[in-house]
N, C-alpha and C. Protein backbone atom coordinates (compact mmCIF):
# COMPACT_ATOMS: atom_id res chain seq x y z
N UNK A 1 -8.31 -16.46 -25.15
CA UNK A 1 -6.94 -16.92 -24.96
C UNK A 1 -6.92 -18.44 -25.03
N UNK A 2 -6.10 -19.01 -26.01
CA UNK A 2 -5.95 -20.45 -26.18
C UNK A 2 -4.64 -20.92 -25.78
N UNK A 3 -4.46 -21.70 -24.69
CA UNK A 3 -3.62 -22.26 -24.14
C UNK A 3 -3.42 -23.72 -24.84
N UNK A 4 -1.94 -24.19 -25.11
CA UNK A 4 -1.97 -25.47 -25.46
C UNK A 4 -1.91 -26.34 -24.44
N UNK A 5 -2.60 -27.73 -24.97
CA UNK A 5 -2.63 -28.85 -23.88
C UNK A 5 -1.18 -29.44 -23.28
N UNK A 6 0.17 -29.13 -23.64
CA UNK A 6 1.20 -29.21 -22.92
C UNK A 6 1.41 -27.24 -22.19
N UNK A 7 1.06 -26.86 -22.84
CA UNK A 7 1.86 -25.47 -21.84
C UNK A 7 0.72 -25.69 -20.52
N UNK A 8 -0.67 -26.15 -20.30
CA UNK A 8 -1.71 -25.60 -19.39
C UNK A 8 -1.07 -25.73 -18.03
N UNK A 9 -0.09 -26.72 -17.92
CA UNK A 9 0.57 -27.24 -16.44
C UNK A 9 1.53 -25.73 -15.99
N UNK A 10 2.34 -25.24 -17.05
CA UNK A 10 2.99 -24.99 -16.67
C UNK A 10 2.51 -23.40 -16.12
N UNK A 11 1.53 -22.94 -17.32
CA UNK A 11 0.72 -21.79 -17.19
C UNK A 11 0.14 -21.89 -15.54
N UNK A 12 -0.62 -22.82 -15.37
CA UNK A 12 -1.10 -22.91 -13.98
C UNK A 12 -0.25 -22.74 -12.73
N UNK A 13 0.54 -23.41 -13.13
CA UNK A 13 2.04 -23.37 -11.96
C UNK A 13 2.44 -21.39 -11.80
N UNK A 14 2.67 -20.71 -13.18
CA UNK A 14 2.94 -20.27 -12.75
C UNK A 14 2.13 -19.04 -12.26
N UNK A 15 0.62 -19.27 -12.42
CA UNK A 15 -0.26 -18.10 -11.96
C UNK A 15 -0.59 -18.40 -10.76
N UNK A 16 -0.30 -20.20 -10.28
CA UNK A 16 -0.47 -20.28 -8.84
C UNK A 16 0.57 -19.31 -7.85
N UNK A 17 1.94 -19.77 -8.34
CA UNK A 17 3.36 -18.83 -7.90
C UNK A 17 3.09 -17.27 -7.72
N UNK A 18 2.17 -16.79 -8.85
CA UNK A 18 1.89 -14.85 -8.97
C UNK A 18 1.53 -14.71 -8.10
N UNK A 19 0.01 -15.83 -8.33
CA UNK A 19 -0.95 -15.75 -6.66
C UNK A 19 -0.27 -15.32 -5.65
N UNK A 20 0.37 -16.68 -5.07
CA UNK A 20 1.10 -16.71 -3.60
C UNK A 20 2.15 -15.62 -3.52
N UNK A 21 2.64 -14.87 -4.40
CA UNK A 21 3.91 -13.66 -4.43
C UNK A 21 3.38 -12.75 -4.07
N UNK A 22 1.83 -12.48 -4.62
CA UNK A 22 0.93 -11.28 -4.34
C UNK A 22 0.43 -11.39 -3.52
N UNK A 23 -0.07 -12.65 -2.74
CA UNK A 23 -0.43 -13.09 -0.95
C UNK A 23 0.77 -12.04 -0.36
N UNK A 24 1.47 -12.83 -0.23
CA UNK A 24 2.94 -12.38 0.38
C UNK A 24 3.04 -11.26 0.51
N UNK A 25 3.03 -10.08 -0.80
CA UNK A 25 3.65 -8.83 -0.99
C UNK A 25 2.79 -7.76 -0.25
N UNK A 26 1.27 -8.61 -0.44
CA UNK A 26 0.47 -7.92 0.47
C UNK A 26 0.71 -7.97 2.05
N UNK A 27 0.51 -9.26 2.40
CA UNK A 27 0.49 -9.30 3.66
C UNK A 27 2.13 -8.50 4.20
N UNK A 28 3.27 -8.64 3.34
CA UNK A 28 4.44 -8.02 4.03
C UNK A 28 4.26 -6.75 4.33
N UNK A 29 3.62 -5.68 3.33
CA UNK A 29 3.46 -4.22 2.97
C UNK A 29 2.45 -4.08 4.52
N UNK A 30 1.18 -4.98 4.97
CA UNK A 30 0.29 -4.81 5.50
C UNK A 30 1.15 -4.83 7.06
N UNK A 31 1.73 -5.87 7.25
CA UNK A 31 2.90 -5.91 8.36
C UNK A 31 3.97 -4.67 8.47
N UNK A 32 4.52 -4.16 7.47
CA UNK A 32 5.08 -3.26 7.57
C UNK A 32 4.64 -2.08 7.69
N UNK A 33 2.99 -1.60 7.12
CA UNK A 33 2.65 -0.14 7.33
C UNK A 33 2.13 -0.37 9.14
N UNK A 34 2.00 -1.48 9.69
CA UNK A 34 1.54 -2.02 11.28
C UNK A 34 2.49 -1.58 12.00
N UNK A 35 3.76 -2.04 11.62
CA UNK A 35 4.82 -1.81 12.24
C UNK A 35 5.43 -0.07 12.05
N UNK A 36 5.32 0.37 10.74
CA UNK A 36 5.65 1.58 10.63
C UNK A 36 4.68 2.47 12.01
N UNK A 37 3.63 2.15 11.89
CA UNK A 37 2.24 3.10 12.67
C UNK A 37 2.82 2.29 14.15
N UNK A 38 3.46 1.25 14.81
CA UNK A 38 3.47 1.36 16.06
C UNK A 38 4.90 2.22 16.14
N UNK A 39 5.67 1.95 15.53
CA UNK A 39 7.12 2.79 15.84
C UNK A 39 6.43 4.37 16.07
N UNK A 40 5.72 4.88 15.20
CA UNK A 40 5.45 6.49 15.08
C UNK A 40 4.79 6.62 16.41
N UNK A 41 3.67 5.79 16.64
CA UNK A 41 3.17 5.56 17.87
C UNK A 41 3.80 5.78 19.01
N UNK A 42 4.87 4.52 19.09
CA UNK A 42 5.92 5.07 20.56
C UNK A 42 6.54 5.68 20.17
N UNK A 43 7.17 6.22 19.20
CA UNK A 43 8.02 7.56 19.30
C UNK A 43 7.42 8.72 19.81
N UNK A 44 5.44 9.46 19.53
CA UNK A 44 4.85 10.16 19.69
C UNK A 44 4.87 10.07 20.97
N UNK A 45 4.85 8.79 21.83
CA UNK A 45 4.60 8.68 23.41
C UNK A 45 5.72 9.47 23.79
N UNK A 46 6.47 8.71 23.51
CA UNK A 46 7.97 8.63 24.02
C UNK A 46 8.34 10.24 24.10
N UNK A 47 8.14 10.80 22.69
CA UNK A 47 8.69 12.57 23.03
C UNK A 47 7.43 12.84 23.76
N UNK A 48 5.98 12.62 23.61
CA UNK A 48 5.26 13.46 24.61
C UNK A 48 6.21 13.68 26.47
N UNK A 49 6.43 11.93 26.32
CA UNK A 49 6.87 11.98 27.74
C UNK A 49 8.22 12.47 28.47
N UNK A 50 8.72 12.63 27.22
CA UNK A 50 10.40 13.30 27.17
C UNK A 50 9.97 14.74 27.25
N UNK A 51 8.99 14.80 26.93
CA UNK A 51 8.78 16.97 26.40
C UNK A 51 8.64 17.49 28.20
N UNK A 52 7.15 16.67 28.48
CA UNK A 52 6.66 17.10 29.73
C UNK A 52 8.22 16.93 30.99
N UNK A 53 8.87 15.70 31.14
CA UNK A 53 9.55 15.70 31.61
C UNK A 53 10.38 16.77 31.62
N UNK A 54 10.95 17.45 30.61
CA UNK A 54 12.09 18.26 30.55
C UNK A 54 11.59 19.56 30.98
N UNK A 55 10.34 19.74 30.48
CA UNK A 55 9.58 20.85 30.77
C UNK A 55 9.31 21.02 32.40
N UNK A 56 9.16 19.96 33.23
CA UNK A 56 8.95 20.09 34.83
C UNK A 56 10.14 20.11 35.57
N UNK A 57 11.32 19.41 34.63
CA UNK A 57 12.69 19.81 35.07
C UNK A 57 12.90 21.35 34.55
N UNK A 58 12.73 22.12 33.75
CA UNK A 58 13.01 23.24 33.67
C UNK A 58 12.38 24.39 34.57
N UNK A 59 10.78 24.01 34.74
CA UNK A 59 10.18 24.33 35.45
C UNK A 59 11.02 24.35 37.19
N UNK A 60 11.24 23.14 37.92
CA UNK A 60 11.01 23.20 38.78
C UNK A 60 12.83 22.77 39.07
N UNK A 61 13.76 23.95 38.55
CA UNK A 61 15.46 23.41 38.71
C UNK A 61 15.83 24.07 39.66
N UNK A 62 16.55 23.59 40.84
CA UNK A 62 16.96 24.94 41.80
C UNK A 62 17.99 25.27 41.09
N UNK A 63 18.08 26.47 41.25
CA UNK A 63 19.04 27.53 40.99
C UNK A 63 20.43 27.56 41.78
């Protein structure tokens, strides 16, 4: 691949820009599957602790 001596600036500029977009896109996706896995996380708590609860209220309701 032969680049001319006026395009090389601009070529560089913009594979630096790809670079840093693909930094980014990663690290956002990597933040977001983090965040996806803690939401599922406390939601899993959250109904465990909603289940048992309802379950010891059903268990134990006076009549």
């Amino acid at each position: 691949m032969i680049i001319q001596e006026s395009d090389s600036g601009g070529m560089a500029a913009a594979v630096h820009i790809f670079d840093w977009g693909r930094k980014i896109v990663s690290y956002l996706w990597i933040s977001l599957r983090k965040l996806a896995s803690f939401v599922e996380i406390s939601l899993g708590v959250y109904n465990k602790r909603h289940k048992t609860a309802d379950e010891s209220y059903c268990g134990n309701k006076p009549s």
